[in-house]
C-alpha atoms as a PDB file:
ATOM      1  CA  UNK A   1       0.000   0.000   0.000  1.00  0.00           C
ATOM      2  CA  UNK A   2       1.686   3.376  -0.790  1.00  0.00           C
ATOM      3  CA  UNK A   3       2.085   6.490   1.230  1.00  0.00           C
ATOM      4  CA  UNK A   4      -0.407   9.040   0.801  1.00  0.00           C
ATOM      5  CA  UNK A   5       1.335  11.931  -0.853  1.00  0.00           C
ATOM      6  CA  UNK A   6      -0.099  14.945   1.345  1.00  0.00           C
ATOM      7  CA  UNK A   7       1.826  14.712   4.534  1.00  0.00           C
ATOM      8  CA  UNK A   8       4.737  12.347   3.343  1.00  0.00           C
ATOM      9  CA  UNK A   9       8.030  14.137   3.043  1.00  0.00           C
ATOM     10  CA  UNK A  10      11.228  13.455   0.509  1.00  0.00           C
ATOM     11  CA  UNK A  11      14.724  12.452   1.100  1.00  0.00           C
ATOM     12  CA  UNK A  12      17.144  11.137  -0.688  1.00  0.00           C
ATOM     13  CA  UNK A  13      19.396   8.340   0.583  1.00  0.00           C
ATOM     14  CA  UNK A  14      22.448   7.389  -0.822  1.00  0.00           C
ATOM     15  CA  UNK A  15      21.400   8.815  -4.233  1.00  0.00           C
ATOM     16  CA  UNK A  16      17.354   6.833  -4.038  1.00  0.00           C
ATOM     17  CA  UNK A  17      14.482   9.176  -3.636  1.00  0.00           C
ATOM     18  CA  UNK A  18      12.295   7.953  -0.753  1.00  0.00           C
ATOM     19  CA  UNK A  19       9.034   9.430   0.495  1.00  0.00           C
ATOM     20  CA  UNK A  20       8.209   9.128   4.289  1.00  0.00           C
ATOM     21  CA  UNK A  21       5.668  10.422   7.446  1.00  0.00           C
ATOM     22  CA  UNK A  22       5.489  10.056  10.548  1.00  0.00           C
ATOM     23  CA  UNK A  23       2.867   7.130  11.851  1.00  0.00           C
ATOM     24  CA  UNK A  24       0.042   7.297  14.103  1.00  0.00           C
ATOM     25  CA  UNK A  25       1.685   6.779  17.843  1.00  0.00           C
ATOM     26  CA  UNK A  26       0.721   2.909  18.862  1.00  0.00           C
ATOM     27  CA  UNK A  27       0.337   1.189  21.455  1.00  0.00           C
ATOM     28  CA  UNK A  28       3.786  -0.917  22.537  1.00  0.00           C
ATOM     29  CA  UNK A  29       5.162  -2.673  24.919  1.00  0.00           C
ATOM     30  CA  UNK A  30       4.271  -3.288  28.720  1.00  0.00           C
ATOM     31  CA  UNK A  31       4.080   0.533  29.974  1.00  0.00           C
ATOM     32  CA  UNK A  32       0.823   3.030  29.310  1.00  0.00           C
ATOM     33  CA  UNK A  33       1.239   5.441  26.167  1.00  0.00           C
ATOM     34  CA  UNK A  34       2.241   5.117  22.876  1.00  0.00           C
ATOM     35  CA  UNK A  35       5.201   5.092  20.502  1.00  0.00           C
ATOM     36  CA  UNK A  36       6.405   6.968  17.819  1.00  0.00           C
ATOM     37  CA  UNK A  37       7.687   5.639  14.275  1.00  0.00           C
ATOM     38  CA  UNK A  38       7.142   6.101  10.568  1.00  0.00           C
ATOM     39  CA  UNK A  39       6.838   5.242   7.649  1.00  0.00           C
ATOM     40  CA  UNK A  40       8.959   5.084   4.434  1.00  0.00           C
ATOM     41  CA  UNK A  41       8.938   4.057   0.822  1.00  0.00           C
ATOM     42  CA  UNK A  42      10.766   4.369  -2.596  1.00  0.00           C
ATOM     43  CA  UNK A  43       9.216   7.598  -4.335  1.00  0.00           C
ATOM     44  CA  UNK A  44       9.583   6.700  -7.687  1.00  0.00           C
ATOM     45  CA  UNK A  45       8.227   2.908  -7.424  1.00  0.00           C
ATOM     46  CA  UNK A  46       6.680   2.224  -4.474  1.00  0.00           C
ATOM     47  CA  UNK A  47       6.404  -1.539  -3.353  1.00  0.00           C
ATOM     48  CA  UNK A  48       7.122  -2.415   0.112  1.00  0.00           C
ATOM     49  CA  UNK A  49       6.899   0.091   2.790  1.00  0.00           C
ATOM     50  CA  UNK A  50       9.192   0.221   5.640  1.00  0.00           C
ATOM     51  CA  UNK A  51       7.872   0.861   9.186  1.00  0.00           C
ATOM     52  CA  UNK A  52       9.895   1.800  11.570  1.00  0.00           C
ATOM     53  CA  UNK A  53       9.314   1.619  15.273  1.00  0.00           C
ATOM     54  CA  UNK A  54      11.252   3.699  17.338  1.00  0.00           C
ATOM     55  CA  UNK A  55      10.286   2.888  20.723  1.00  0.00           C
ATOM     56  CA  UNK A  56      10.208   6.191  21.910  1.00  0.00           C
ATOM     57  CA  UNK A  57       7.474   7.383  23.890  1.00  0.00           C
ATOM     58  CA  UNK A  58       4.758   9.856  22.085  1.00  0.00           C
ATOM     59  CA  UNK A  59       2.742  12.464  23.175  1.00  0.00           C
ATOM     60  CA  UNK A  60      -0.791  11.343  22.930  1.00  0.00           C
ATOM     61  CA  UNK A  61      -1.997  15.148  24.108  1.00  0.00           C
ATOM     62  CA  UNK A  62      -2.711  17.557  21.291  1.00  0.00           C
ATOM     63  CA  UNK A  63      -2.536  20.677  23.547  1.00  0.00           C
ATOM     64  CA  UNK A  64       1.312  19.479  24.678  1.00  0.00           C
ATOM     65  CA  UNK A  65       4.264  20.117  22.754  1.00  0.00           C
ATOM     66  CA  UNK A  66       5.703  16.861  22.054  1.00  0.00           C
ATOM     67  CA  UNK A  67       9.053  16.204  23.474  1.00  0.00           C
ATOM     68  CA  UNK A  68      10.454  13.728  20.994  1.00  0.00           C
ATOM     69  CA  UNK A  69       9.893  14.478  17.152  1.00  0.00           C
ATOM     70  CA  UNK A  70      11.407  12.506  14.099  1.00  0.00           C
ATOM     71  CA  UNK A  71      14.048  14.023  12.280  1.00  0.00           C
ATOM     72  CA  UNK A  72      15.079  13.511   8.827  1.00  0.00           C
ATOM     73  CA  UNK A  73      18.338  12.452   9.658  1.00  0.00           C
ATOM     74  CA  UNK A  74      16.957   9.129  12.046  1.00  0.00           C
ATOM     75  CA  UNK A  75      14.644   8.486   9.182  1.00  0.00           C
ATOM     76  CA  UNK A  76      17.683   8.558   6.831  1.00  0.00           C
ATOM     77  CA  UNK A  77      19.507   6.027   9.947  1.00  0.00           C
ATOM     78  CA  UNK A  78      16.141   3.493   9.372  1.00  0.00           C
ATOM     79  CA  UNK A  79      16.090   3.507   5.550  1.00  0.00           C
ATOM     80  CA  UNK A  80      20.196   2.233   5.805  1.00  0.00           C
ATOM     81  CA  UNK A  81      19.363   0.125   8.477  1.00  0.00           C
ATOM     82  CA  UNK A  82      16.521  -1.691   6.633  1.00  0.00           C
ATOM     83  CA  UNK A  83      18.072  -1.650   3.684  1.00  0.00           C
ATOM     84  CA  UNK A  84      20.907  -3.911   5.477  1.00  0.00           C
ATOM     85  CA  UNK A  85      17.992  -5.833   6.716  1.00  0.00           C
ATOM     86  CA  UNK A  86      17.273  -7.086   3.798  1.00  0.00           C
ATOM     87  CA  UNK A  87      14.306  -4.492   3.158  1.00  0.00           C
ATOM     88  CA  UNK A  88      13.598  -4.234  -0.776  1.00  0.00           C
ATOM     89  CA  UNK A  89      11.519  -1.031  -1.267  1.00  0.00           C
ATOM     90  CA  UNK A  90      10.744  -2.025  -4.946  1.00  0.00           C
ATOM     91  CA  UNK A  91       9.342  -5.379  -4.612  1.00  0.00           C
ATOM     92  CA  UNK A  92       5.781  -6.117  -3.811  1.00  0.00           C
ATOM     93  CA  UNK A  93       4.616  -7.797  -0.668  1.00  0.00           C
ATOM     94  CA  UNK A  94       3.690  -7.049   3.077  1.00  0.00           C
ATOM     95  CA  UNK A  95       5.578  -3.937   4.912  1.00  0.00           C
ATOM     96  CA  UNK A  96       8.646  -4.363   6.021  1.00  0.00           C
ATOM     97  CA  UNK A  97       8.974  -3.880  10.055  1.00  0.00           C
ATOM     98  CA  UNK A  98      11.687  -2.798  11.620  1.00  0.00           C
ATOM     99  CA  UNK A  99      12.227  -2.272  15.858  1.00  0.00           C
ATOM    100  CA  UNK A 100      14.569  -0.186  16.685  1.00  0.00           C
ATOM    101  CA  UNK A 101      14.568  -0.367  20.101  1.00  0.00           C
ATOM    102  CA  UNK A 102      13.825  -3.480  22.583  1.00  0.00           C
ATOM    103  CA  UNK A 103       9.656  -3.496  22.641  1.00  0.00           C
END
């Protein structure tokens, strides 16, 4: 399934166009609250996505400023990391998870 284009960003990583967002915070883990993580796929064919769970706790609140945000740079981190994974963002087939933190 690919990313909606409104609210997905573009980067570039190591010379491959990707298109990612930031995913609803989920439920993880034993404690109360949510996570955050995202979402990322290859812009100019997209097959698999990649999601990425970061472990971190999100802010749930809408009136707080969250204290932990996404940057381009991690998401940059997850694409390399999956890519070593094995992740193929061309091919078709079911998303591609990957934990980056014990959960």
């Amino acid at each position: 399934m690919a990313l909606p284009r409104k609210g997905s960003r573009r980067i570039v990583v190591d010379g491959v166009e990707y298109r990612w967002r930031v995913s609803r915070p989920h439920l993880c883990c034993d404690y109360e609250g949510a996570t955050l993580g995202y979402a990322a796929e290859d812009a100019l064919r997209p097959g698999t996505t990649l999601v990425v769970e970061t472990g971190r706790r999100a802010v749930l609140d809408p009136e707080r400023v969250p204290e932990e945000v996404i940057l381009p740079g991690e998401v940059a981190a997850g694409i390399r990391a999956a890519r070593s994974a094995g992740w193929t963002p061309g091919s078709d087939g079911s998303p591609f998870k990957l934990h980056l933190s014990a959960c």
